[in-house]
Protein backbone atom coordinates (compact mmCIF):
# COMPACT_ATOMS: atom_id res chain seq x y z
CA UNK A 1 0.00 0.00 0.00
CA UNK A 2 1.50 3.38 -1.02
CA UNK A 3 1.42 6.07 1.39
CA UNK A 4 1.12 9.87 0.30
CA UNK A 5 3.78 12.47 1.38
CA UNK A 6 3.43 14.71 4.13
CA UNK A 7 3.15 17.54 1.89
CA UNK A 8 -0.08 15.80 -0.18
CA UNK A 9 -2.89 18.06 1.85
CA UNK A 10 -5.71 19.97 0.02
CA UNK A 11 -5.71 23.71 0.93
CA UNK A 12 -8.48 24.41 3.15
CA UNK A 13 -10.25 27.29 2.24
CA UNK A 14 -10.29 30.73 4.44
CA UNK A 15 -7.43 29.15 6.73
CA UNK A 16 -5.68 32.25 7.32
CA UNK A 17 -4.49 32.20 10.85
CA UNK A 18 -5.45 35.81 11.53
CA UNK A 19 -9.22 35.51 10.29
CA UNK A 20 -11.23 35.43 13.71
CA UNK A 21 -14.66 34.88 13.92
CA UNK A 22 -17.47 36.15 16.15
CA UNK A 23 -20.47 34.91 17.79
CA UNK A 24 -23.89 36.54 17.39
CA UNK A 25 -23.68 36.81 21.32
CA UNK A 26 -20.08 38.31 21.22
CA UNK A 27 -21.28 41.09 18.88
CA UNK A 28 -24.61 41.70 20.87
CA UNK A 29 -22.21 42.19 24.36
CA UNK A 30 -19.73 44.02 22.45
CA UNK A 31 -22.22 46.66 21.02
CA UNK A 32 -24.72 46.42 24.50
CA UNK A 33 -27.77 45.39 21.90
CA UNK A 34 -29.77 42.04 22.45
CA UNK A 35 -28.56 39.26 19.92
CA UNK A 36 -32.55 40.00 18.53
CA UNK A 37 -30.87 42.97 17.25
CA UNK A 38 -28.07 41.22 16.11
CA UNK A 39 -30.19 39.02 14.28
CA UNK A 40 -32.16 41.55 12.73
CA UNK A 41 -29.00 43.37 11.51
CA UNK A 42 -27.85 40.08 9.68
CA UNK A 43 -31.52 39.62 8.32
CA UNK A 44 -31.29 43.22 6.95
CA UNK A 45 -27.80 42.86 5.34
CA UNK A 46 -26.47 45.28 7.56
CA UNK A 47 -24.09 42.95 8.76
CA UNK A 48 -22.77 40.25 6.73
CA UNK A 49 -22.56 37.00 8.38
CA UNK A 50 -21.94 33.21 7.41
CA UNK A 51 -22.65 29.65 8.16
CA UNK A 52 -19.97 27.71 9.55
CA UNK A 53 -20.67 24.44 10.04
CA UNK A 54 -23.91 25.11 10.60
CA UNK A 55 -23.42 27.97 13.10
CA UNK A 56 -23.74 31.39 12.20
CA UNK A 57 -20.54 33.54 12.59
CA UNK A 58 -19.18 37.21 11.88
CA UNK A 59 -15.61 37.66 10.72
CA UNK A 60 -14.00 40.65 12.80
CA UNK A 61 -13.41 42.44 9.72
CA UNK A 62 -17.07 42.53 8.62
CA UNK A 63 -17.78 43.39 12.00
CA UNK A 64 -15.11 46.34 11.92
CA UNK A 65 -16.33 47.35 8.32
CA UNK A 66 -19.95 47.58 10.05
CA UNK A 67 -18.93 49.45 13.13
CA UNK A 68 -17.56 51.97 10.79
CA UNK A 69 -20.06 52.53 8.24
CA UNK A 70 -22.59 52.87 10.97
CA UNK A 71 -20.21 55.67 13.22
CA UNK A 72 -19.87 57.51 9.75
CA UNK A 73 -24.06 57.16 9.40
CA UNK A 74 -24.27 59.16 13.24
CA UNK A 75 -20.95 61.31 12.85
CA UNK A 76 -21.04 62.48 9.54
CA UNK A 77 -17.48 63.76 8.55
């Protein structure tokens, strides 16, 4: 039976070591909103979630790119 090399491994995709993810509950404490809110936010495209594995997830860069938009909305430049 032949065995592969070590180096034989599919890329995984977004694997990037830095990419963090957040919970619906970490963004709702973070913010001091209910996770309803949160919720309703991702429903509304204002905040662009995913699925992973089943389990819904914000990458901290979405979540940064939100937080911004939204203090430019109140603090207008």
């Amino acid at each position: 039976m032949m065995e592969k090399p070590a180096n034989d491994r599919r890329p995984q995709r977004n694997a990037s070591p830095a990419l963090r993810f957040l919970t619906i509950g970490e963004i709702a404490n973070c913010l001091h909103v209910s996770t309803r809110t949160v919720r309703r936010w991702i429903k509304s495209r204002a905040l662009l979630a995913r699925r992973i594995e089943g389990i819904v997830r914000i990458s901290e860069a979405d979540f940064a790119a939100t937080r911004r938009a939204h203090v430019r909305e109140k603090h207008p430049g």
